[in-house]
PDB file of N, CA and C in Angstrom:
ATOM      1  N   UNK A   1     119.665  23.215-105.072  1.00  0.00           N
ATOM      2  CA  UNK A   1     120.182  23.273-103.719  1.00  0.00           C
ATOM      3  C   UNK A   1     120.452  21.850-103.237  1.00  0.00           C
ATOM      4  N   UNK A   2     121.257  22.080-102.727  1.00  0.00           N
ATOM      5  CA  UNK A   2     121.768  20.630-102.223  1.00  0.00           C
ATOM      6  C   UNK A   2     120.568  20.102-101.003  1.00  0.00           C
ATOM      7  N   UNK A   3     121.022  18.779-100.757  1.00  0.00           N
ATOM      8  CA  UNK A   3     120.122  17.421 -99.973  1.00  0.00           C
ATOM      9  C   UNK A   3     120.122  18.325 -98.898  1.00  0.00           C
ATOM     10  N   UNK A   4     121.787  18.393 -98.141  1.00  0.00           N
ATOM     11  CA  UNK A   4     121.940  18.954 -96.836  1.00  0.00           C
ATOM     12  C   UNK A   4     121.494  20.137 -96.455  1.00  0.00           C
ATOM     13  N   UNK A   5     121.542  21.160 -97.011  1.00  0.00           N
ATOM     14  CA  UNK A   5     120.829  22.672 -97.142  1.00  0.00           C
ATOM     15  C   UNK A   5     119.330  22.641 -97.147  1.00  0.00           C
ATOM     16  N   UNK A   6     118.825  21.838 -97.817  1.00  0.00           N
ATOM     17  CA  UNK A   6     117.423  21.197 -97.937  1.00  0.00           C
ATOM     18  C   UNK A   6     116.907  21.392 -96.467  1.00  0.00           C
ATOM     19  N   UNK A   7     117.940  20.142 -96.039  1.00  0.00           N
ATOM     20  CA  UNK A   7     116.956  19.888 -94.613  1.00  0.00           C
ATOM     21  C   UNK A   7     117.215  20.535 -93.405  1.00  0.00           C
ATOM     22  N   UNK A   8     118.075  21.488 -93.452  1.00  0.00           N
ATOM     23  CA  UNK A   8     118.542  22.513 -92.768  1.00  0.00           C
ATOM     24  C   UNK A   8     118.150  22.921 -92.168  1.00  0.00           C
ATOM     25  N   UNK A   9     117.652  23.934 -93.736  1.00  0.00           N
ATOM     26  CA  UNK A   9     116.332  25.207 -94.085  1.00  0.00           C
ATOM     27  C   UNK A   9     114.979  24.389 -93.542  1.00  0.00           C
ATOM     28  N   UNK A  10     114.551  22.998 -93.565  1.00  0.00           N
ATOM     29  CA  UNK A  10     113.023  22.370 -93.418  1.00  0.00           C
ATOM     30  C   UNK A  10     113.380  22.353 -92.165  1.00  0.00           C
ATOM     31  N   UNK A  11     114.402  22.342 -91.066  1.00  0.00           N
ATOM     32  CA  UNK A  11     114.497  22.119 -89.776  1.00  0.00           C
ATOM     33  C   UNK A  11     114.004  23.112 -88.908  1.00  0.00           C
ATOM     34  N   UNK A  12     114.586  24.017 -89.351  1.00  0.00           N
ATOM     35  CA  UNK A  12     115.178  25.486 -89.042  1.00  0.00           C
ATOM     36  C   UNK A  12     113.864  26.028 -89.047  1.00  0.00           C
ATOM     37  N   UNK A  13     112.704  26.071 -90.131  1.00  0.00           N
ATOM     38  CA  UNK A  13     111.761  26.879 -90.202  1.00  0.00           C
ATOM     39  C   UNK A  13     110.582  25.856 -89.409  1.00  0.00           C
ATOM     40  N   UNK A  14     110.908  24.574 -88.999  1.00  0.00           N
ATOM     41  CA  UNK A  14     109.651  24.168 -88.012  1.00  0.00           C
ATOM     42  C   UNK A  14     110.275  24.096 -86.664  1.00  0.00           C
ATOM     43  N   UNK A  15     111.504  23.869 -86.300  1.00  0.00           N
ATOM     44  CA  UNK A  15     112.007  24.567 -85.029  1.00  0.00           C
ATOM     45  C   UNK A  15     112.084  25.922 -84.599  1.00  0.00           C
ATOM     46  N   UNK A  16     113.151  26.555 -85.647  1.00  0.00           N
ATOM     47  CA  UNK A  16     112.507  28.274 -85.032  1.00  0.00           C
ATOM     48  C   UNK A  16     111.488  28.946 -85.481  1.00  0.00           C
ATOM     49  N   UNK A  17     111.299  28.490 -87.005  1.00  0.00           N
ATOM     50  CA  UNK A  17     110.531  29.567 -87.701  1.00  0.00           C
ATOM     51  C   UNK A  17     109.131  29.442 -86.971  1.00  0.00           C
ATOM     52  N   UNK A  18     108.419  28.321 -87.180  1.00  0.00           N
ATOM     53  CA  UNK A  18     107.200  28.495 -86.139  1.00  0.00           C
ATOM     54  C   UNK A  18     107.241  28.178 -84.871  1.00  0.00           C
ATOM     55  N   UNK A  19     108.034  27.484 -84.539  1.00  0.00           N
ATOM     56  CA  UNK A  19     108.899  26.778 -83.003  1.00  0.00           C
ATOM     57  C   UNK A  19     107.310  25.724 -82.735  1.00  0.00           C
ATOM     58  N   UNK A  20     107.365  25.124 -83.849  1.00  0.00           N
ATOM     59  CA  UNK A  20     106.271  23.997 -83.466  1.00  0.00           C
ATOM     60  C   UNK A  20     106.495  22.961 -82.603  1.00  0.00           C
ATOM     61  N   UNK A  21     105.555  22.815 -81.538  1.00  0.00           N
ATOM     62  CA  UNK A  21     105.337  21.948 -80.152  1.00  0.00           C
ATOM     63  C   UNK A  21     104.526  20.785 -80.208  1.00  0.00           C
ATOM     64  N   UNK A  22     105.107  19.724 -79.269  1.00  0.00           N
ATOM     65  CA  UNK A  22     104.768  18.719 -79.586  1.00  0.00           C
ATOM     66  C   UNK A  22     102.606  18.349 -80.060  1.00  0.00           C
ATOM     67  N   UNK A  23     102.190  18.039 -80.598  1.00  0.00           N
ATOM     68  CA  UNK A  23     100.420  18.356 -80.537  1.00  0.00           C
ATOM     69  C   UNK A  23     100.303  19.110 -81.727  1.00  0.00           C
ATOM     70  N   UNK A  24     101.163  20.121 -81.698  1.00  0.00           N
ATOM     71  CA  UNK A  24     100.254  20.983 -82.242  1.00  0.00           C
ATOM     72  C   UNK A  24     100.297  20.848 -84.375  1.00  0.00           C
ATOM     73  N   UNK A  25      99.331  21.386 -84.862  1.00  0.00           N
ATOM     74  CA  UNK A  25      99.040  21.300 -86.228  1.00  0.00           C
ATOM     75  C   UNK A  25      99.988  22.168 -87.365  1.00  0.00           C
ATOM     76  N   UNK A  26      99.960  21.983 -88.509  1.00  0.00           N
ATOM     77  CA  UNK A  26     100.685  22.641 -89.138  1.00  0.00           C
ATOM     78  C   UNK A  26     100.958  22.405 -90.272  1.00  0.00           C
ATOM     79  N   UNK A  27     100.232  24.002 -91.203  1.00  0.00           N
ATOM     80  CA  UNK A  27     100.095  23.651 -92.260  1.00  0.00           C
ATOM     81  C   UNK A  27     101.055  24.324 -93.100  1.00  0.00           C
ATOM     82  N   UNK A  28     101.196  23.542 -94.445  1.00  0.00           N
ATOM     83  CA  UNK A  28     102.062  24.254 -95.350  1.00  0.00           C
ATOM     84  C   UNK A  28     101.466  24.545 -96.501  1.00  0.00           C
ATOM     85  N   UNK A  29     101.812  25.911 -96.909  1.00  0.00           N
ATOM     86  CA  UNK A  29     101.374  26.130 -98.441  1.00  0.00           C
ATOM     87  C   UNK A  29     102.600  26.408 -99.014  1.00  0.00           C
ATOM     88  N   UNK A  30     102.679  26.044-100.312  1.00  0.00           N
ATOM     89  CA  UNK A  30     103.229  26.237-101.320  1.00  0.00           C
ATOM     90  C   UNK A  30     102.703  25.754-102.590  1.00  0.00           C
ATOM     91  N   UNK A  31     103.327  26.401-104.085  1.00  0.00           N
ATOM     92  CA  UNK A  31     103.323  26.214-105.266  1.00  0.00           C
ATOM     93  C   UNK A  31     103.660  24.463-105.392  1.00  0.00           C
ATOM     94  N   UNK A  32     103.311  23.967-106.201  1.00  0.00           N
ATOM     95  CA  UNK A  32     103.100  22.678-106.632  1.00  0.00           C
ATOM     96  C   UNK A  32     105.044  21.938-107.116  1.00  0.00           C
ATOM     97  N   UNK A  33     105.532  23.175-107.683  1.00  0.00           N
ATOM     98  CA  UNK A  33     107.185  22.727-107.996  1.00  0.00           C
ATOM     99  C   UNK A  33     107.457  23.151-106.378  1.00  0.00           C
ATOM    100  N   UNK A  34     106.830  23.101-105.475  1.00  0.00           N
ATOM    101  CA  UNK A  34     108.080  23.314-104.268  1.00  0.00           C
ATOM    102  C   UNK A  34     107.441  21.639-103.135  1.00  0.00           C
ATOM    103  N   UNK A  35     106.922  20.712-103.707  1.00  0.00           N
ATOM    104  CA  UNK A  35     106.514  19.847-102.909  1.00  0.00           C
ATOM    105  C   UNK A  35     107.403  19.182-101.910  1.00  0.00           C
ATOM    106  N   UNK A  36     108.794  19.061-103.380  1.00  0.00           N
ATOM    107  CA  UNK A  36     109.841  18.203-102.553  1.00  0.00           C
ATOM    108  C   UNK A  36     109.785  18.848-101.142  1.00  0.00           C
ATOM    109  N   UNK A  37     109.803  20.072-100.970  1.00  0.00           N
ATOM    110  CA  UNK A  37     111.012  20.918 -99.892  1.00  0.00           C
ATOM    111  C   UNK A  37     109.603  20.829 -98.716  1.00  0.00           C
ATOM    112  N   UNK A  38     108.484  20.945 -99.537  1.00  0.00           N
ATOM    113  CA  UNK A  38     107.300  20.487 -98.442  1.00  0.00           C
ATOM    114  C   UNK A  38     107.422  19.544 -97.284  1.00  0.00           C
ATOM    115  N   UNK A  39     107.538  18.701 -98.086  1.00  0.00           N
ATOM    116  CA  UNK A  39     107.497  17.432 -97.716  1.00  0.00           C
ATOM    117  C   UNK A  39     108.545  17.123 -96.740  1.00  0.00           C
ATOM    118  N   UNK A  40     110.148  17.725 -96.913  1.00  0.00           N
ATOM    119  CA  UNK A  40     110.919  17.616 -95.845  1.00  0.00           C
ATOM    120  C   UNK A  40     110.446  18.503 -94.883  1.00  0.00           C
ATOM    121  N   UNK A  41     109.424  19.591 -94.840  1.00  0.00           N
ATOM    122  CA  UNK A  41     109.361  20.258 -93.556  1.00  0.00           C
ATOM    123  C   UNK A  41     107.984  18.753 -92.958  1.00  0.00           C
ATOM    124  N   UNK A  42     107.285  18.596 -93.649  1.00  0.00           N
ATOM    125  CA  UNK A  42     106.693  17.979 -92.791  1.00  0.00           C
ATOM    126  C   UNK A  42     107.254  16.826 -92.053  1.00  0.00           C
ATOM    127  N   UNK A  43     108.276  16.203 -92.640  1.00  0.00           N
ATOM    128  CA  UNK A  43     109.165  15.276 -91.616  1.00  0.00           C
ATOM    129  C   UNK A  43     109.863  15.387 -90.650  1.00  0.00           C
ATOM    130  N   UNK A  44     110.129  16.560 -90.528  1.00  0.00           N
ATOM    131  CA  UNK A  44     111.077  17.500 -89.458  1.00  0.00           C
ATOM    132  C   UNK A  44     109.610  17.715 -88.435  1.00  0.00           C
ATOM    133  N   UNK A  45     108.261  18.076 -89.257  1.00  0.00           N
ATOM    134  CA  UNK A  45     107.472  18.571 -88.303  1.00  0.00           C
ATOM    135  C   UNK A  45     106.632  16.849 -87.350  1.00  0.00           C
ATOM    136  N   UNK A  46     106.790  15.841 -88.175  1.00  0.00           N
ATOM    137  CA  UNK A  46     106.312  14.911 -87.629  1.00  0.00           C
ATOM    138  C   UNK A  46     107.202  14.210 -86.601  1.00  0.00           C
ATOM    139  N   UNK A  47     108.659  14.520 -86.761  1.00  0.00           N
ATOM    140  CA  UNK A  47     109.551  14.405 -85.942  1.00  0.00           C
ATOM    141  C   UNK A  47     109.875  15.056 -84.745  1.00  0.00           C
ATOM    142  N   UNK A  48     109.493  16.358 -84.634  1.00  0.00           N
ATOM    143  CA  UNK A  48     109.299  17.198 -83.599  1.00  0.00           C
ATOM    144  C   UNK A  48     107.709  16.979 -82.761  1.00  0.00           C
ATOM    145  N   UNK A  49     106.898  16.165 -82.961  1.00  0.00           N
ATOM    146  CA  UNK A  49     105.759  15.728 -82.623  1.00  0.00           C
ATOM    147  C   UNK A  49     104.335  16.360 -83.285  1.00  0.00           C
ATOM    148  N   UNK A  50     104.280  16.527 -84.479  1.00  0.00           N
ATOM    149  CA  UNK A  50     103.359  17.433 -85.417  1.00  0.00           C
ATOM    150  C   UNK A  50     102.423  16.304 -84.984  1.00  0.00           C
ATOM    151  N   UNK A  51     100.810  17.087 -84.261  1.00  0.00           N
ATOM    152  CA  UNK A  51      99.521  16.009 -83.984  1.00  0.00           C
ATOM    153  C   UNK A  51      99.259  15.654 -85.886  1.00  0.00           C
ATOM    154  N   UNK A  52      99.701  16.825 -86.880  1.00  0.00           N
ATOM    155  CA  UNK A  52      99.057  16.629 -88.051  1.00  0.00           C
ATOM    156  C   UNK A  52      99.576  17.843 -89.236  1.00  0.00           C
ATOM    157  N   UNK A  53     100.348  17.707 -90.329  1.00  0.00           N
ATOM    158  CA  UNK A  53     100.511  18.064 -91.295  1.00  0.00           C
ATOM    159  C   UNK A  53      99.332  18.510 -92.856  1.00  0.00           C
ATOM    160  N   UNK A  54      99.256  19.219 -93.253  1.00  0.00           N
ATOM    161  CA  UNK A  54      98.176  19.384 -94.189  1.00  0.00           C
ATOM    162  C   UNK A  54      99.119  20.638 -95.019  1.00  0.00           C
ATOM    163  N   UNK A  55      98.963  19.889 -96.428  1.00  0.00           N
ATOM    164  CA  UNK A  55      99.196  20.600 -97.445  1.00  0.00           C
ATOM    165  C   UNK A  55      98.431  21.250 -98.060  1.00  0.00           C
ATOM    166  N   UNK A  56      98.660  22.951 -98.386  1.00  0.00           N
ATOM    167  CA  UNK A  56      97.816  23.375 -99.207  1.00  0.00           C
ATOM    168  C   UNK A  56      99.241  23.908-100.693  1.00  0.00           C
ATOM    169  N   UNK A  57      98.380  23.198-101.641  1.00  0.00           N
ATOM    170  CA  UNK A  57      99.154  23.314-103.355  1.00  0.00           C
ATOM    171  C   UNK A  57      98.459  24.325-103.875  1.00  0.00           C
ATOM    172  N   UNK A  58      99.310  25.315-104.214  1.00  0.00           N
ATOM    173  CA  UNK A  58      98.378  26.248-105.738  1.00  0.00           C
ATOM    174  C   UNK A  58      99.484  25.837-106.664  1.00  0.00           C
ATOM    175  N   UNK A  59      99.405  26.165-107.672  1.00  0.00           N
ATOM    176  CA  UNK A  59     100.180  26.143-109.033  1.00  0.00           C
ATOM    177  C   UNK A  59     100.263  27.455-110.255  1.00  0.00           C
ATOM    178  N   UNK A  60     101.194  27.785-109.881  1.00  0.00           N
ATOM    179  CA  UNK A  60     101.647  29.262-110.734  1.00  0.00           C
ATOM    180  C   UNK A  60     100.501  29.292-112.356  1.00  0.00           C
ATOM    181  N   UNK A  61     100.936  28.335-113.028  1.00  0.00           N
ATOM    182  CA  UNK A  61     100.517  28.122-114.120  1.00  0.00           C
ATOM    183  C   UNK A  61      99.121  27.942-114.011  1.00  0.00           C
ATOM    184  N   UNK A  62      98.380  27.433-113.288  1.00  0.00           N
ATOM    185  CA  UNK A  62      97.043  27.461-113.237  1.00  0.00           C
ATOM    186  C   UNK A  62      96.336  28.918-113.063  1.00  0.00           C
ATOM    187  N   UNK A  63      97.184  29.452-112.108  1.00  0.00           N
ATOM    188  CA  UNK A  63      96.484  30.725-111.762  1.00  0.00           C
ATOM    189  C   UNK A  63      96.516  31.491-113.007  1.00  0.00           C
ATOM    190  N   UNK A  64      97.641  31.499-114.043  1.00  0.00           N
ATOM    191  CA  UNK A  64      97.841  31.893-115.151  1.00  0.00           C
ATOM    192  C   UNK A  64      96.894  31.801-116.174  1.00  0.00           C
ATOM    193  N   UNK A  65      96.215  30.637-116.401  1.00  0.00           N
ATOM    194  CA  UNK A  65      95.014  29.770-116.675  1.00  0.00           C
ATOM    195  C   UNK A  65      93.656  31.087-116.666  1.00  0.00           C
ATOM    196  N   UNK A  66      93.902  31.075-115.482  1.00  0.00           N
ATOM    197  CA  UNK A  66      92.677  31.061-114.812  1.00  0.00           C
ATOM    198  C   UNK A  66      92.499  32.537-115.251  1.00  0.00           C
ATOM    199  N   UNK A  67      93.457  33.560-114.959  1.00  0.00           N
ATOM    200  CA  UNK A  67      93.191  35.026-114.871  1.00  0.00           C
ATOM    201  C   UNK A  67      93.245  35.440-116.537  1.00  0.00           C
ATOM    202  N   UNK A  68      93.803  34.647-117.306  1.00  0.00           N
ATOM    203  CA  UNK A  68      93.503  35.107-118.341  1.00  0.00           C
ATOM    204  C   UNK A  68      91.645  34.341-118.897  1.00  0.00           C
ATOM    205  N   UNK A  69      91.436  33.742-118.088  1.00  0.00           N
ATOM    206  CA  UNK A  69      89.945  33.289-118.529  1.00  0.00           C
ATOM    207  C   UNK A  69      88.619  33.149-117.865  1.00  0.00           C
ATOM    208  N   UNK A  70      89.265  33.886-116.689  1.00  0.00           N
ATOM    209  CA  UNK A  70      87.909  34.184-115.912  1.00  0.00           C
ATOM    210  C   UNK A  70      87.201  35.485-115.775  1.00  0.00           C
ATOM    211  N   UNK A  71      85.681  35.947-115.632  1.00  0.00           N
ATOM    212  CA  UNK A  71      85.567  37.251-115.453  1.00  0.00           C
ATOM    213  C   UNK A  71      85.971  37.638-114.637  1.00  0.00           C
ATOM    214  N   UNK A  72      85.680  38.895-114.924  1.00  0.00           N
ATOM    215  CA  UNK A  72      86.339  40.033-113.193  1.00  0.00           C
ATOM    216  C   UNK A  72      85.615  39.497-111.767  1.00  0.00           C
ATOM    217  N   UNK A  73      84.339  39.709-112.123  1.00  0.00           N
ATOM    218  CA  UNK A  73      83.488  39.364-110.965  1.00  0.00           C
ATOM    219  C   UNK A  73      83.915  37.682-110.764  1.00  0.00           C
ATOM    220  N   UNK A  74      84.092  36.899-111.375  1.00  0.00           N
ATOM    221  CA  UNK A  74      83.924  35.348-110.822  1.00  0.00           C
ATOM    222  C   UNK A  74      85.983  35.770-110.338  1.00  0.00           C
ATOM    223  N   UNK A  75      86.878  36.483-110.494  1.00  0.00           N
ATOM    224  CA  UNK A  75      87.480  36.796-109.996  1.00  0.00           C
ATOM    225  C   UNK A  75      87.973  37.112-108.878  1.00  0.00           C
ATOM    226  N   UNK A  76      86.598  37.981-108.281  1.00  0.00           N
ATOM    227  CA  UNK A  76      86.514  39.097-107.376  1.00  0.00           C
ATOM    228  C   UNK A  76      86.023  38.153-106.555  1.00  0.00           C
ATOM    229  N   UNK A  77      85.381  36.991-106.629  1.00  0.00           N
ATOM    230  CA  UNK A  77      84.552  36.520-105.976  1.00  0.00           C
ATOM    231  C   UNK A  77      85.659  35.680-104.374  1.00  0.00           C
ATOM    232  N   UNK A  78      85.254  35.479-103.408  1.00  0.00           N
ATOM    233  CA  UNK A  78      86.403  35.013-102.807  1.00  0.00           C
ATOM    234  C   UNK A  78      85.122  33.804-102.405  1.00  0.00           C
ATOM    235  N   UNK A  79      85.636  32.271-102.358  1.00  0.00           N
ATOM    236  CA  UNK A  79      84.584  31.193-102.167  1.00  0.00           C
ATOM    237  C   UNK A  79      84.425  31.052-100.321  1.00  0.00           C
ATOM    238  N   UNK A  80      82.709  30.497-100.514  1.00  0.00           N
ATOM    239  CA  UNK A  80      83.188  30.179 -99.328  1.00  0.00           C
ATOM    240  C   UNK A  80      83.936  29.546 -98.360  1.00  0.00           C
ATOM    241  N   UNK A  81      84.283  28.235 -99.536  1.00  0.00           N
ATOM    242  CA  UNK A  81      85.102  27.370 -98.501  1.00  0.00           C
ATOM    243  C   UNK A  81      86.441  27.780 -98.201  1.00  0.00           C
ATOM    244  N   UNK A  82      87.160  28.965 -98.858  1.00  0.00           N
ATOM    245  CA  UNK A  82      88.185  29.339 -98.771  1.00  0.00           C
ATOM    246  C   UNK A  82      88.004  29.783 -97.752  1.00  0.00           C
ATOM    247  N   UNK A  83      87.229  31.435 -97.179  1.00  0.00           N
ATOM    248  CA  UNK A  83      87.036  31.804 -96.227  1.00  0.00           C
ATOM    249  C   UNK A  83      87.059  30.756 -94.829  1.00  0.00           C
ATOM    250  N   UNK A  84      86.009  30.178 -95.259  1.00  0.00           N
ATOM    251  CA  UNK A  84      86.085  29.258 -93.767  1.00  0.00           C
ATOM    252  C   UNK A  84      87.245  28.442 -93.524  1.00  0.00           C
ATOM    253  N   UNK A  85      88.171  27.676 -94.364  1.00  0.00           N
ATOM    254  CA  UNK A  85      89.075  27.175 -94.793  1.00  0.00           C
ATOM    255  C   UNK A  85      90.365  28.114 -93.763  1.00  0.00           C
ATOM    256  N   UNK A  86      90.791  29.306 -94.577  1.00  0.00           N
ATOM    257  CA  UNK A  86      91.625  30.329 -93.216  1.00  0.00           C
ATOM    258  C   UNK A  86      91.097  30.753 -92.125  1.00  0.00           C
ATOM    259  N   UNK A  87      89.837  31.234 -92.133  1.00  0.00           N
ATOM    260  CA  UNK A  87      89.356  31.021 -90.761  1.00  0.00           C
ATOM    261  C   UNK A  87      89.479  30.123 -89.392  1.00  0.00           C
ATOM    262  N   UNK A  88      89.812  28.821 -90.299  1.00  0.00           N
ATOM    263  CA  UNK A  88      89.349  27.749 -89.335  1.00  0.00           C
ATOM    264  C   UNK A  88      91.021  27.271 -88.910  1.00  0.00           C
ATOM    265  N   UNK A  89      91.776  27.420 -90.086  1.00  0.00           N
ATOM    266  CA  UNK A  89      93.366  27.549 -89.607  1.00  0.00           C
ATOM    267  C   UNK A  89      93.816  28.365 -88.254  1.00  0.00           C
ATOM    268  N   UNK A  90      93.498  30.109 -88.414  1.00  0.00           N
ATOM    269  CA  UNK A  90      93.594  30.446 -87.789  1.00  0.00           C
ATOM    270  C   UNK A  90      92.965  30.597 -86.050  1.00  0.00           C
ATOM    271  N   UNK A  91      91.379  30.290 -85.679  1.00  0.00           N
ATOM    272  CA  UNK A  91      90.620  29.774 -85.062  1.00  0.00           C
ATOM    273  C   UNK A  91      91.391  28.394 -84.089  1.00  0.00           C
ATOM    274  N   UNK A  92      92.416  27.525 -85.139  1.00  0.00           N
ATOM    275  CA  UNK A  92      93.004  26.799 -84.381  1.00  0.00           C
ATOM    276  C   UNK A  92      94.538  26.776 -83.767  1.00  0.00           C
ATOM    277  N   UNK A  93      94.434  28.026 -84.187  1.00  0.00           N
ATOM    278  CA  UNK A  93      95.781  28.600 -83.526  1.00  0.00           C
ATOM    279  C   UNK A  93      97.312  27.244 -83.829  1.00  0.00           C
ATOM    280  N   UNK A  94      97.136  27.053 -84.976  1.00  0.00           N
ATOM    281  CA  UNK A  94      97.887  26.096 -86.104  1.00  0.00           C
ATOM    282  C   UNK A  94      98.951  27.205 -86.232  1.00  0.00           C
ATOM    283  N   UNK A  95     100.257  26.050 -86.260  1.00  0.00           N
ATOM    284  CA  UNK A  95     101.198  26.713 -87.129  1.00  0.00           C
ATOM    285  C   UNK A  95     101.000  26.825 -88.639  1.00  0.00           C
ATOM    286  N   UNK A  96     101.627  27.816 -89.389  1.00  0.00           N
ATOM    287  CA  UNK A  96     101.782  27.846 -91.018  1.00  0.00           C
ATOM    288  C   UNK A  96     102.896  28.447 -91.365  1.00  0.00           C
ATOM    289  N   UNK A  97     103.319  27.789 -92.564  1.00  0.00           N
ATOM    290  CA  UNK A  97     104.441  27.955 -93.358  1.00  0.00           C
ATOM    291  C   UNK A  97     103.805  27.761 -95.089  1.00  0.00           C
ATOM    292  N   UNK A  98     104.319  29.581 -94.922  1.00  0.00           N
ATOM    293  CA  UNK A  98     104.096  29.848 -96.618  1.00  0.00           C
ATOM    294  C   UNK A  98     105.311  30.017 -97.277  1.00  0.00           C
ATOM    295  N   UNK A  99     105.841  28.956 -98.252  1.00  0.00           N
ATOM    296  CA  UNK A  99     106.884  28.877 -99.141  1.00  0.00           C
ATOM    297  C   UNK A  99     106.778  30.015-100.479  1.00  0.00           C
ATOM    298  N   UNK A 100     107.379  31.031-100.561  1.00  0.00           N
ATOM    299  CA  UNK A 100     106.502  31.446-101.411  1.00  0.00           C
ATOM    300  C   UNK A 100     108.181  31.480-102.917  1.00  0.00           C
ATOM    301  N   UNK A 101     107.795  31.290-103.690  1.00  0.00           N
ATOM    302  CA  UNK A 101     108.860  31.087-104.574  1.00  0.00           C
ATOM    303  C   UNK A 101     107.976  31.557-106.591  1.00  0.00           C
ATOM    304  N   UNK A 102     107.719  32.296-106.591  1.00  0.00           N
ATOM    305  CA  UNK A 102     107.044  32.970-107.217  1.00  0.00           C
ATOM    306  C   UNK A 102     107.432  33.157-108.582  1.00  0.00           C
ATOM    307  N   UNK A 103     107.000  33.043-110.126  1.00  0.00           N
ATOM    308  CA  UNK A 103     107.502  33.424-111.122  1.00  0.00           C
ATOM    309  C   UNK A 103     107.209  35.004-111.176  1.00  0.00           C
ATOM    310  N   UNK A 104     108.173  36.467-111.044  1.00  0.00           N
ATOM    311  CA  UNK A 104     107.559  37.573-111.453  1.00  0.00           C
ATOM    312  C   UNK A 104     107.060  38.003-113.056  1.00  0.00           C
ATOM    313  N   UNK A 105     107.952  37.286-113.293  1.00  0.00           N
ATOM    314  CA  UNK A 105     107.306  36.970-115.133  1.00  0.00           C
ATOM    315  C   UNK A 105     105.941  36.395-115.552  1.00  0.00           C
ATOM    316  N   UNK A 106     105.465  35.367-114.591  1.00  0.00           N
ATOM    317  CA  UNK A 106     104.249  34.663-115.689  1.00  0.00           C
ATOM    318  C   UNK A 106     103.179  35.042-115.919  1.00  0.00           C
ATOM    319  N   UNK A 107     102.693  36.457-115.205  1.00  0.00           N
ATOM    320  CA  UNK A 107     101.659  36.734-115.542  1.00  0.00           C
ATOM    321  C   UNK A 107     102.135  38.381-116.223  1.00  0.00           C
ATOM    322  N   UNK A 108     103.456  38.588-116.715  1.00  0.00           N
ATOM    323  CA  UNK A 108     103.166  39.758-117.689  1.00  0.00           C
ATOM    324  C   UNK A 108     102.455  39.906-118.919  1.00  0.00           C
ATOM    325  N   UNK A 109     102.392  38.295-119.378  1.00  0.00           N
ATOM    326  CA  UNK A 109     102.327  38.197-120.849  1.00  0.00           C
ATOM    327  C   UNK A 109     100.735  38.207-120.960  1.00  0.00           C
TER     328      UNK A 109
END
């Protein structure tokens, strides 16, 4: 995708998509190949007056990693710091933006 479309789409989703205000927080998740496009929302969001940006990275391939080598139960398990982690996002009444760009293939195999 082109430069210009890029920053469009990064404008577009911290002006309308969350209609983030000057102060307020805002986090982004995405997969680890989508940093570039991250990274332009957070400039759009520090430009619109973001008090603070915070990235959260997973990585397709890791999770891939992982589910073929973890038990069920250490699976099943959800940590605590995760819990408190969205909790505390939401608690602060933070904007978020989930990029989600997904392989449907990588975990058939």
């Amino acid at each position: 995708m082109d430069e210009k479309r890029l920053n469009a789409y990064a404008k577009l989703l911290v002006t309308e998509g969350v209609n983030l205000q000057p102060g307020e927080k805002l986090y982004v998740r995405c997969d680890v190949t989508g940093a570039y496009f991250a990274r332009k929302i957070a400039e759009y969001a520090y430009s619109a007056g973001a008090f603070s940006v915070t990235m959260l990275f997973h990585d397709q391939e890791f999770t891939r990693l992982r589910y073929g080598a973890e038990s069920e139960e250490a699976l099943a398990a959800v940590p605590e710091w995760l819990r408190l982690q969205q909790n505390g996002i939401a608690e602060e009444r933070a904007a978020y933006i989930g990029i989600l760009q997904e392989d449907p293939e990588l975990l058939s195999s």
